[in-house]
Protein backbone atom coordinates (compact mmCIF):
# COMPACT_ATOMS: atom_id res chain seq x y z
CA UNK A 1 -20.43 -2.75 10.34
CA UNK A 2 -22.32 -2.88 6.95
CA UNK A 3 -23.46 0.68 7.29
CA UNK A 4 -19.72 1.78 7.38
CA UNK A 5 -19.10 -0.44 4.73
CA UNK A 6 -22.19 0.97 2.92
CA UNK A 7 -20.45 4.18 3.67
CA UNK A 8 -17.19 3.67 1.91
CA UNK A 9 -18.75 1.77 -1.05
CA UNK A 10 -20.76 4.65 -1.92
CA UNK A 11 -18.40 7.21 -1.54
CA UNK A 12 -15.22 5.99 -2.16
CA UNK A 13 -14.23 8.29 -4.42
CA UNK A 14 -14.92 11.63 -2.16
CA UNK A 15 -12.72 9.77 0.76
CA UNK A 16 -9.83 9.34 -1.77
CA UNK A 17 -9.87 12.87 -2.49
CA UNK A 18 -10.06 13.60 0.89
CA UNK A 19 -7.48 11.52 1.72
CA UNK A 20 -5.20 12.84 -1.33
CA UNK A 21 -6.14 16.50 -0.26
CA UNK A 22 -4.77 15.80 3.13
CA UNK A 23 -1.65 14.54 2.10
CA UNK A 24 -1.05 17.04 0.18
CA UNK A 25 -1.79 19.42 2.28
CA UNK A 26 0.63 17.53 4.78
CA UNK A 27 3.76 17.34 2.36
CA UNK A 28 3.15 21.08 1.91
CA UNK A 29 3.15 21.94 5.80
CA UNK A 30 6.68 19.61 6.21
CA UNK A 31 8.26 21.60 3.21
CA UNK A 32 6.45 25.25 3.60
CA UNK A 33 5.78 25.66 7.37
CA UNK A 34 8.55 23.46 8.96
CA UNK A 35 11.09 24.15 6.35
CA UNK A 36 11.91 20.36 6.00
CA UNK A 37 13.85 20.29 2.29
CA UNK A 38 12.06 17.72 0.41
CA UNK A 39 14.61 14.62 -0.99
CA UNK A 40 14.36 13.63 -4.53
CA UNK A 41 12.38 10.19 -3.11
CA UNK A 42 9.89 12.71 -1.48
CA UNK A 43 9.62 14.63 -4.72
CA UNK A 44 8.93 11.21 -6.74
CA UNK A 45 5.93 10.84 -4.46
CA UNK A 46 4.88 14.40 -4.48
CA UNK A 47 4.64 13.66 -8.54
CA UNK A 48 2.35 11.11 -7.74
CA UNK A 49 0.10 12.17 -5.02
CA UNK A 50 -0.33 15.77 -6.38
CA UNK A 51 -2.82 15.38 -9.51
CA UNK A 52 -4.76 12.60 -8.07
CA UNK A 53 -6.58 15.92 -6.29
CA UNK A 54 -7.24 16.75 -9.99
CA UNK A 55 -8.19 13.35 -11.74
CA UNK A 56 -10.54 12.45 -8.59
CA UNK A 57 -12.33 15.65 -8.44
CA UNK A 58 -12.91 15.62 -12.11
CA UNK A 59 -14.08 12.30 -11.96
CA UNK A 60 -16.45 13.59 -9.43
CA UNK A 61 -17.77 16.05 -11.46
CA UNK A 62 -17.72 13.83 -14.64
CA UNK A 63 -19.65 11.28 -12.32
CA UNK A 64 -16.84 8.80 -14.00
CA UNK A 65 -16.62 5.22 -12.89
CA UNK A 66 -13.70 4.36 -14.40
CA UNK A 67 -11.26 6.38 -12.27
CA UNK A 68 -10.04 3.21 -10.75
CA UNK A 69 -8.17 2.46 -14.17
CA UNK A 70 -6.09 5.98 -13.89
CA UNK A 71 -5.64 6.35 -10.58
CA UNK A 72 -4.56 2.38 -9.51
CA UNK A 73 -1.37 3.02 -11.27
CA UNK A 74 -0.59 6.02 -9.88
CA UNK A 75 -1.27 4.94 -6.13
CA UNK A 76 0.31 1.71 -6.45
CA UNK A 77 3.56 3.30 -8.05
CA UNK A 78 3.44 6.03 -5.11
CA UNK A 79 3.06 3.58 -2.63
CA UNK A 80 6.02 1.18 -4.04
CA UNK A 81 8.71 4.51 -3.82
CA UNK A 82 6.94 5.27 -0.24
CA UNK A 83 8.15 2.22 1.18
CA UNK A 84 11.22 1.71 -0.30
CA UNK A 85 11.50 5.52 1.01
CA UNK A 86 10.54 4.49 4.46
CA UNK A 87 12.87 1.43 4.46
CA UNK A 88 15.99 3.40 3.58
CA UNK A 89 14.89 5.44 6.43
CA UNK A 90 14.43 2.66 9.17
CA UNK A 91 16.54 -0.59 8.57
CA UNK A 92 19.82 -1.17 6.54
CA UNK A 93 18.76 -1.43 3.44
CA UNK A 94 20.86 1.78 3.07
CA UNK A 95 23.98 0.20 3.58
CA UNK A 96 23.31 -2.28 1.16
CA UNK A 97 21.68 0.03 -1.58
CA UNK A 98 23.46 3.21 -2.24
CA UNK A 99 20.81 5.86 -3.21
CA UNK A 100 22.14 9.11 -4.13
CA UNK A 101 20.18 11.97 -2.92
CA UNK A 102 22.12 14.64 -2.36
CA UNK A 103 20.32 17.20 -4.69
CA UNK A 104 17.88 18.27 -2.16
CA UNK A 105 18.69 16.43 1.17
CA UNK A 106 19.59 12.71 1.76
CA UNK A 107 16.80 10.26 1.70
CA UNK A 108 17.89 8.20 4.56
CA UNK A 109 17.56 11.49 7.18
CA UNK A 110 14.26 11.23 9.44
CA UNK A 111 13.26 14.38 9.89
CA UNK A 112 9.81 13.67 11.92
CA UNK A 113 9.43 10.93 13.92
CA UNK A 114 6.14 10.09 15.96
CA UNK A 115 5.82 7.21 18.22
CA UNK A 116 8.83 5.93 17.19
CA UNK A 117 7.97 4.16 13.88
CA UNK A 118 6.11 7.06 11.81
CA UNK A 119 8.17 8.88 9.52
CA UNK A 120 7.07 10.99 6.26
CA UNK A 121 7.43 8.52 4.17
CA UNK A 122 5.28 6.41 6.52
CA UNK A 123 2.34 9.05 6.25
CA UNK A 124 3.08 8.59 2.65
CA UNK A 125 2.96 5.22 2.29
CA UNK A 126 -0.45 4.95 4.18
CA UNK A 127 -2.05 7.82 1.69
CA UNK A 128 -1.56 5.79 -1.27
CA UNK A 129 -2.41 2.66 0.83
CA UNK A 130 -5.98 3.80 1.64
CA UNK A 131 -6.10 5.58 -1.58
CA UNK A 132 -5.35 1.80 -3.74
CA UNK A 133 -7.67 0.12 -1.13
CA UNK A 134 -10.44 2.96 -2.35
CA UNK A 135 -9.54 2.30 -5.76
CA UNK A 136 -10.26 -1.70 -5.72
CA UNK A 137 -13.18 -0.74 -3.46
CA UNK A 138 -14.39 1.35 -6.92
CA UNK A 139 -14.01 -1.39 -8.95
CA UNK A 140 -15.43 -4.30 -7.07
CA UNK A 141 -18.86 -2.53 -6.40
CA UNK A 142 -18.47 -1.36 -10.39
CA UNK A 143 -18.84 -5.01 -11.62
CA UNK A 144 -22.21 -5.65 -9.66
């Protein structure tokens, strides 16, 4: 168990990259490949997810340890719109909050659903999840 924890401590960074590449990559293949059209709740989180591909590799490069401080608030926002995405998508709160979406599509439609519980905004919401867990990860071994 400490080795894995070893692991992640030492390259935290590289696995939120990773994991920000692949949900990129993942938003790209719902809109591009299976033609899903993107609502403007998914768009909020593309906003966020997209340059953290950018910040984390420069801070690779840069060797900088204070990425946590730029990228926290980005994750943290991106996870906040994910699940109030997700919610709209799988309990009432729809009925009780009207969200306009009809610009691109409505943000209540679920248009993948695997194993009965994981939507988009699910996948979403568990990006910038790991991704904020990597970020206090960062700062916790910075202080020592």
């Amino acid at each position: 168990m400490t080795l894995v924890l070893n692991f992640i401590r030492k390259y935290a960074l590289h696995l939120a990259l990773i994991q920000a590449l692949a949900a990129t990559l993942g938003s790209l293949y719902f809109s591009e490949i299976k033609h899903f059209t993107p609502c403007t709740l998914c768009w909020y989180q593309r906003i966020l997810m997209y340059p953290l591909i950018i910040i984390f590799t420069v801070a690779i490069l840069r060797r900088d340890k204070n990425i946590a401080y730029y990228a926290l608030p980005m994750s943290i926002l991106g996870a906040i719109v994910a699940l109030y995405h997700y919610l709209l998508q799988m309990t009432s709160l729809a009925d009780a909050v009207p969200v306009a979406c009809s610009a691109y599509g409505p943000c209540r439609e679920v248009q993948a659903l695997f194993l009965g519980f994981i939507t988009i905004p699910f996948l979403s919401l568990t990006a910038f999840t790991v991704i904020t867990l990597l970020m206090l990860v960062i700062l916790k071994t910075k202080k020592k």
